[in-house]
Each structure stands twice: as structure tokens, then as C-alpha cells.
Protein backbone atom coordinates (compact mmCIF):
# COMPACT_ATOMS: atom_id res chain seq x y z
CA UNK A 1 0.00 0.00 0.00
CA UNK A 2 0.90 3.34 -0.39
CA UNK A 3 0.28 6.55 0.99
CA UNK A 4 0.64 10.21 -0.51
CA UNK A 5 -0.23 13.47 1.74
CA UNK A 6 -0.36 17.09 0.31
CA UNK A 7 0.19 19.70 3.32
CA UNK A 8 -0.90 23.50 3.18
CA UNK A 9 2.60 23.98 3.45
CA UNK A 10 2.78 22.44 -0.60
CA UNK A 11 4.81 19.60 1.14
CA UNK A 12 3.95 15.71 -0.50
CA UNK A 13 4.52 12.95 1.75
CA UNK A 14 4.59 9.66 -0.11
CA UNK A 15 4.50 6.57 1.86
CA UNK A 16 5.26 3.31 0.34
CA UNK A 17 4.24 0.41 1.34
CA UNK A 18 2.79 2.04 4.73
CA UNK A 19 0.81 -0.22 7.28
CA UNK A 20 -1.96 1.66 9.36
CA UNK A 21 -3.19 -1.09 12.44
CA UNK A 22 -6.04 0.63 14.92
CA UNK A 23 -5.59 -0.90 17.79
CA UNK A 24 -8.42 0.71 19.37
CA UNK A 25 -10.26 4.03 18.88
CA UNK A 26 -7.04 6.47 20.51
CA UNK A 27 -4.50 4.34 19.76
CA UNK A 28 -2.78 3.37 16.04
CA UNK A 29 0.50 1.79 15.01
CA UNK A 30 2.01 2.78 11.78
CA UNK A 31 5.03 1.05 10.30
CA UNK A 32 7.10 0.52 7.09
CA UNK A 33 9.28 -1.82 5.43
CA UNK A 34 10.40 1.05 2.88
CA UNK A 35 11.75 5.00 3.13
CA UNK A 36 9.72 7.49 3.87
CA UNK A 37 10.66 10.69 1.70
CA UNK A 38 9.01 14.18 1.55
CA UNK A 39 9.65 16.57 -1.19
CA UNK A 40 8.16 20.38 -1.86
CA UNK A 41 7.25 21.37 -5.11
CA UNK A 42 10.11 23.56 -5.25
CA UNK A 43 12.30 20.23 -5.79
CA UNK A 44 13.74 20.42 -2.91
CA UNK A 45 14.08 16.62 -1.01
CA UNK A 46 14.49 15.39 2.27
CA UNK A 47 14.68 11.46 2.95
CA UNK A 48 13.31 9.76 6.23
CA UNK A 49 13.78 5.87 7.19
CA UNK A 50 11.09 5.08 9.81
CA UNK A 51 12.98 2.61 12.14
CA UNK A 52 13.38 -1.01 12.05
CA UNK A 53 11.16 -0.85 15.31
CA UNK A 54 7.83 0.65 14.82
CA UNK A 55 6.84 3.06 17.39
CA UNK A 56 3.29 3.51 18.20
CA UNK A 57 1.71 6.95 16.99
CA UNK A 58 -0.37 7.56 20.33
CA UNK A 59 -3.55 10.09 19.07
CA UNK A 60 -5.25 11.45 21.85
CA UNK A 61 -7.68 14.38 22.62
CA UNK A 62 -6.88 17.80 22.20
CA UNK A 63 -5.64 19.22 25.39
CA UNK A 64 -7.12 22.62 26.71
CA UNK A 65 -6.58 25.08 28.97
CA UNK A 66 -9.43 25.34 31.91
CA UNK A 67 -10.10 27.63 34.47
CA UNK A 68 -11.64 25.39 37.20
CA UNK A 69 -14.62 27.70 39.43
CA UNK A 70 -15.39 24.77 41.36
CA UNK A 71 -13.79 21.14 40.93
CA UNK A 72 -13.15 19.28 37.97
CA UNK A 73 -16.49 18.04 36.32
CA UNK A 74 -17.21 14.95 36.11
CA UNK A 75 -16.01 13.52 39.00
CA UNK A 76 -16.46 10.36 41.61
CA UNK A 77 -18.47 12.65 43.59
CA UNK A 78 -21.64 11.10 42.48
CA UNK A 79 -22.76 7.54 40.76
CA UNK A 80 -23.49 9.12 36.85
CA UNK A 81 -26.54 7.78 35.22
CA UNK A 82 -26.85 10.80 32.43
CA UNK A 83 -25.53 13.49 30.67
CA UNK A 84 -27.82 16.09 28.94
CA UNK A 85 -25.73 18.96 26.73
CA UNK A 86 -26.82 22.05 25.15
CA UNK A 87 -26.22 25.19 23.81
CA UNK A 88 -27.23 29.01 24.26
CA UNK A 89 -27.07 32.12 22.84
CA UNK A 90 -27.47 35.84 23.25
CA UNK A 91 -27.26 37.29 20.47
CA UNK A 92 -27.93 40.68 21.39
CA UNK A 93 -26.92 42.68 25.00
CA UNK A 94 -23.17 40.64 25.22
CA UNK A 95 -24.52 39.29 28.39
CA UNK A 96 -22.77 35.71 28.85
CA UNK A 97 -24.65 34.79 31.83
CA UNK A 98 -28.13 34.75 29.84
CA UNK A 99 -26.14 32.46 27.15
CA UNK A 100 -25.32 30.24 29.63
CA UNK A 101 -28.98 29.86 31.31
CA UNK A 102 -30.62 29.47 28.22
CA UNK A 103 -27.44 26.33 27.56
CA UNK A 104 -28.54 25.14 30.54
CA UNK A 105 -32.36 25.20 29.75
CA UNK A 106 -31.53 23.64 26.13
CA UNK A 107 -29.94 20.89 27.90
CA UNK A 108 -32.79 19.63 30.28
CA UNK A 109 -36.01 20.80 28.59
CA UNK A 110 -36.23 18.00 26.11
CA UNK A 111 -35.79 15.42 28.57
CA UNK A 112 -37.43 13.75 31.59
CA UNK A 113 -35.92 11.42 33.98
CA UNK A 114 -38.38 9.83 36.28
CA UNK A 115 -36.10 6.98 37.57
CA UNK A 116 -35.89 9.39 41.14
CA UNK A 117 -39.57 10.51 41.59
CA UNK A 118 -40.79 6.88 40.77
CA UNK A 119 -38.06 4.94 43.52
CA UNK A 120 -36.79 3.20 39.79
CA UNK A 121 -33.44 2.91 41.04
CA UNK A 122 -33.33 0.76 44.19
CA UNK A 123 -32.70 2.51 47.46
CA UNK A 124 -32.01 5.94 45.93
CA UNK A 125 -35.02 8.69 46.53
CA UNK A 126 -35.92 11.92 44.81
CA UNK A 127 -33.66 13.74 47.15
CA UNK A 128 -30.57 12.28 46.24
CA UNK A 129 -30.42 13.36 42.69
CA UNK A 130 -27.18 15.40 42.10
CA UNK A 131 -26.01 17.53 39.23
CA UNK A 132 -22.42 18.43 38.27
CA UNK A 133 -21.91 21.28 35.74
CA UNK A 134 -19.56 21.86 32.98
CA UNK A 135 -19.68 25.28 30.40
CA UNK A 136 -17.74 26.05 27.68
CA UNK A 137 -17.47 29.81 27.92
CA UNK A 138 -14.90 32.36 25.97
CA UNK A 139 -12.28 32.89 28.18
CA UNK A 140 -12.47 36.61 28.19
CA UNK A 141 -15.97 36.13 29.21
CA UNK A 142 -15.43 34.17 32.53
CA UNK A 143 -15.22 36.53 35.19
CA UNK A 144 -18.54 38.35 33.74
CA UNK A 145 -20.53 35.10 34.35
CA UNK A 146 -23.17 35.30 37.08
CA UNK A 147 -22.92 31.41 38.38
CA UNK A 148 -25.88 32.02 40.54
CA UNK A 149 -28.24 32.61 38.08
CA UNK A 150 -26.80 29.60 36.17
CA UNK A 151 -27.58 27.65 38.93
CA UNK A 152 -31.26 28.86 39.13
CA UNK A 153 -32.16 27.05 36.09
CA UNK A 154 -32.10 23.47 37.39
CA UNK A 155 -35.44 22.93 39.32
CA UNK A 156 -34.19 20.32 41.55
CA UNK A 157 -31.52 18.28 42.34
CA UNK A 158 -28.43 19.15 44.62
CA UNK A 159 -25.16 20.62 42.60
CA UNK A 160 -22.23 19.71 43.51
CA UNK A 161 -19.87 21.97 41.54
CA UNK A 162 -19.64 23.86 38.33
CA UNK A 163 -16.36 23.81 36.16
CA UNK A 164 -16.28 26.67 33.45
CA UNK A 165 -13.54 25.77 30.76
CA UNK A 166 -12.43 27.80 27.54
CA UNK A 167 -14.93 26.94 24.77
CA UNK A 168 -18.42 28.45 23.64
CA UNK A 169 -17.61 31.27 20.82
CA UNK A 170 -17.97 35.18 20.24
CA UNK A 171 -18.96 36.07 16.95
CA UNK A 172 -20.74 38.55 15.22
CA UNK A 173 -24.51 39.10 14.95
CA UNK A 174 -24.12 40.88 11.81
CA UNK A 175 -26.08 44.14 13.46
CA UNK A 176 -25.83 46.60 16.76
CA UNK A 177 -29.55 46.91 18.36
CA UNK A 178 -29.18 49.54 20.61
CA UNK A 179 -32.48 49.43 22.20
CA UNK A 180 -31.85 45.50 23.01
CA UNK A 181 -29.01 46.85 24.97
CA UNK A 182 -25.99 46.05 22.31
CA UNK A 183 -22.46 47.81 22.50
CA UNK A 184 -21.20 46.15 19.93
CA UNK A 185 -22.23 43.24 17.27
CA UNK A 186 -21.11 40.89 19.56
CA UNK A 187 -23.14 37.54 20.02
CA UNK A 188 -21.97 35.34 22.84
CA UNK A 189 -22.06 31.30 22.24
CA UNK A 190 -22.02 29.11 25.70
CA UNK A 191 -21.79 25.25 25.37
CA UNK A 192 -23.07 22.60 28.40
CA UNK A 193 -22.74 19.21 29.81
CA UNK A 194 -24.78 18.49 32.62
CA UNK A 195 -24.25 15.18 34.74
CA UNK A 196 -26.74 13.84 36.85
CA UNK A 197 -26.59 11.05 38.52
CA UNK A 198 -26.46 10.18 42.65
């Protein structure tokens, strides 16, 4: 088998006789019996030999930087059962807190769980469902987000923490409204996990 690759960089990677093995869904081993060689179109060459020993190209997810509010979500605080996820927007007022309720509303409205009211899960009553929170906010956003009011959109259940991360997105809303309160075009984009469980 072989393999060619063309980079934005106008690089070619060719690949003969290249053996791709998934061992499981993070992990892959490639190997080859034969040279690997790149070359640019400008002519210029380079030559690679993998080695005799294949080494294991370990792919895993992309790491990110988090800013933790309180503990790392999910956690062994609580036996999970479900995660519900959603997003929000406000697309007009650059208020990040009201993008993050209505993420949290997304994410439980078109469910019901009545495994607690119902006693469906043996020896486990209404009052010990818990809820763990994780939102993808910008990070220049964070320290305007009103947790509180996050919080108030859950009807019941006890929360154990919240962990706001770098994610979610600023972007434009093509317009400035200012009688909805806009400075700016800005539209504010919060994502949410929410983990319930007891």
C-alpha cells in the first residue's frame, strides 16, 4: 500500500508500502518496510527511514486550557446515570450569563428522567439526585458570568460543583440593536454538559 499526503505547506509525503493497524479508537500503530521521503514542489528533497522498530503513533484528545470555578467536572463525587448537553445564545446585550442559562435550559427541557420521583433505582429517593456542571465559555468572558443565576435554572436536584472551561464562541450578529441593549455586534455562544446522577 501506499500513501501520498499534500500539506498547506505544498509539502507531498509519499508513503510506500505504509501499514496503518487501529488498535483501538485512541490508539494506532504505523510502520514501514520502505523510506519514507518528503519533497516540496520547489524540488527540494528530504529522505526519512522510519525505524526497524515501529513506534506507536499515540492520538489522543486535544488538550485545553481550563479555568476550574469549582472542581473538575465529572467527577467520583456522584454515581453518573446521564448526561444532557446544550447550547445558548445571546445574540444581542453581550450578556454571557443569559447564554449560559438558556445552555442550561436547552440541555434539560427535552428530557425527563423519572427513575428518582418513581423509587426506579433501588434505594435511591428523589432527594438524592445530584447535578455536576460543565460550560464552555470564551475565556475573556469568565469573570462576567453570574454562576448564581446559572444555577437557578435546574429545578431540583443538589449541585455539587460547576467547572467553566475555555470553549463556547464570540462572533458577530451581523447588526448593533441599541435598544436590546448592544455595544457592539457581539453575540456570545455558551456550550453545556450536565451530569446527573447520585
Amino acid at each position: 500500500m501506499s500513501l501520498s499526503l499534500i500539506s498547506g505547506s505544498n509539502s507531498i509525503i509519499h508513503c510506500p508500502n505504509l501499514h496503518l493497524r487501529r488498535q483501538s479508537p485512541s490508539f494506532s500503530r504505523i510502520s514501514s518496510s520502505l523510506p519514507l521521503s518528503l519533497t516540496s514542489r520547489s524540488k527540494q528533497s528530504f529522505l526519512h527511514q522510519f525505524p526497524r522498530n515501529p513506534r506507536p503513533i499515540k492520538v489522543g484528545a486535544m488538550e485545553t486550557t481550563a479555568e476550574t470555578i469549582s472542581g473538575s467536572v465529572p467527577n467520583a463525587a456522584m454515581k453518573l446515570l446521564f448526561v444532557e448537553m446544550g447550547v445558548g445564545y445571546d445574540q444581542h446585550g453581550q450578556d454571557v450569563t443569559s447564554a449560559a442559562m438558556r445552555a442550561c435550559k436547552n440541555a434539560i427541557s427535552s428530557n425527563s428522567i423519572p427513575a428518582f420521583r418513581r423509587g426506579s433505582i433501588p434505594g435511591v429517593s428523589f432527594g438524592e439526585m445530584k447535578l455536576q456542571i460543565k460550560l464552555g465559555v470564551p475565556r475573556s468572558l469568565h469573570q462576567q458570568l453570574d454562576l448564581d443565576k446559572v444555577k437557578s435554572i435546574f429545578p431540583y436536584g443538589e449541585i455539587l460543583n460547576v467547572e467553566v472551561v475555555d470553549g463556547g464562541l464570540i462572533c458577530s450578529s451581523g447588526v448593533l440593536v441599541e435598544e436590546m441593549g448592544d455595544t457592539n455586534e457581539d453575540c456570545y455562544i455558551v456550550n453545556v454538559a450536565v451530569y446527573i446522577g447520585y
